[in-house]
Structures are given as structure tokens and as C-alpha cells.
Protein backbone atom coordinates (compact mmCIF):
# COMPACT_ATOMS: atom_id res chain seq x y z
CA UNK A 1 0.00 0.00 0.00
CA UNK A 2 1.16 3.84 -1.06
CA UNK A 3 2.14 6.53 1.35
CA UNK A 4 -0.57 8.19 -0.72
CA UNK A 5 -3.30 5.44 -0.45
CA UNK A 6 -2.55 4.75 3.65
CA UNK A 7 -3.12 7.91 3.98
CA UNK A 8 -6.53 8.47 2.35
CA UNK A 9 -7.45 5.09 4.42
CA UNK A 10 -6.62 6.96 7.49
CA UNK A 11 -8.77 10.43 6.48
CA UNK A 12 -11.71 8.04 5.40
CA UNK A 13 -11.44 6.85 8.88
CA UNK A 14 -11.46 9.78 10.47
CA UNK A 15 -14.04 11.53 8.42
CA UNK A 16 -16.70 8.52 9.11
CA UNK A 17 -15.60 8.85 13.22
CA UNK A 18 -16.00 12.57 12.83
CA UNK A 19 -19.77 11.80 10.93
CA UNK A 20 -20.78 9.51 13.47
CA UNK A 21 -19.48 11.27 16.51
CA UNK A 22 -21.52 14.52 15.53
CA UNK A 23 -24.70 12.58 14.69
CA UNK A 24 -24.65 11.05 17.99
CA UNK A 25 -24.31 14.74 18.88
CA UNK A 26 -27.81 16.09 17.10
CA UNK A 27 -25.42 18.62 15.18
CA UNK A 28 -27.30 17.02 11.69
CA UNK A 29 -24.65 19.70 9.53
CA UNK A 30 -21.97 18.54 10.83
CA UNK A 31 -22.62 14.59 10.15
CA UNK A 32 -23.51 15.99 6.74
CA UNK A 33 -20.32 17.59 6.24
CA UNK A 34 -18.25 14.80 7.66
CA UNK A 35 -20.39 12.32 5.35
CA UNK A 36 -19.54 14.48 2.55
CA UNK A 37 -16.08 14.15 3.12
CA UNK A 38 -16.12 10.33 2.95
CA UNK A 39 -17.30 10.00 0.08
CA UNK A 40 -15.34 12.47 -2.06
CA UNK A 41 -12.34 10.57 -0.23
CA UNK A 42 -13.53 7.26 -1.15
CA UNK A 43 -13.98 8.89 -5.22
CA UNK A 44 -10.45 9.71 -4.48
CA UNK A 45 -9.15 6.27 -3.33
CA UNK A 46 -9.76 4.22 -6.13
CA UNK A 47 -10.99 1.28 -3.24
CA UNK A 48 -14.39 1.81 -3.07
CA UNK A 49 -15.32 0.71 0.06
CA UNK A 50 -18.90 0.21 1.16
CA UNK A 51 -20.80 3.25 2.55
CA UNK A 52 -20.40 3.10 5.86
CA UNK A 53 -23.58 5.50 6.22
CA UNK A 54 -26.27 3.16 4.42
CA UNK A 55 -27.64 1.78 7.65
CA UNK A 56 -28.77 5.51 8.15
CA UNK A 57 -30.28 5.59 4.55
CA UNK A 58 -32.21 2.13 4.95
CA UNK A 59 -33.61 3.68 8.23
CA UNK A 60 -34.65 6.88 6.62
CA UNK A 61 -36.32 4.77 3.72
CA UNK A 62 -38.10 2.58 5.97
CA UNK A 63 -39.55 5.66 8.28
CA UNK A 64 -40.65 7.82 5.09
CA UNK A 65 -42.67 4.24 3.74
CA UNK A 66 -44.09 4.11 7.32
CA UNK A 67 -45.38 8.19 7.27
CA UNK A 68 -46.65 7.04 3.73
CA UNK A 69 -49.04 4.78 5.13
């Protein structure tokens, strides 16, 4: 593994502790920002590693189909 590529491994970590952290927070801008910056560093990467954030997603799916109802 590259200097390079280590070190986007170790921002992509940080930036999905950073999302997480401030979620777990309520500051909703801040996971937004952090989430943001995942995924532009997993673009960058050239591993594209599974969104760590989908869980989130799936839950936001499943309580807009249950408001629908």
C-alpha cells in the first residue's frame, strides 16, 4: 500500500468517526459535512469501500414508507 493510499485510508477513517461522533451529537450539519467528506475521499481512493452510512439511509427509507401509510 502507497504513502498516498494509507493515507486516504486513514482520512476516510477519520471523516466517518467525525460523521458519526456529531450525529450522535444532534449537530445534523456537521454529520452531513463529515459524510460528505467520505465520500469524495472514497472517489479519491480508487478502493471503493462500502458506505459506511447506508444503515442511516435504509432507516430513513423505511420511516418515510411508514409516514406514507
Amino acid at each position: 500500500m502507497s504513502l498516498l493510499s494509507e493515507e486516504l485510508a486513514r482520512k476516510k477513517e477519520e471523516a466517518r468517526v467525525k460523521a458519526i461522533t456529531n450525529l450522535d451529537r444532534y449537530k445534523f450539519m456537521n454529520f452531513g459535512y463529515w459524510a460528505a467528506i467520505w465520500i469524495h475521499l472514497n472517489q479519491l481512493s480508487g478502493v471503493k469501500s462500502p458506505n459506511p452510512f447506508k444503515p442511516f439511509v435504509d432507516l430513513a427509507r423505511t420511516m418515510m414508507k411508514e409516514e406514507k401509510k
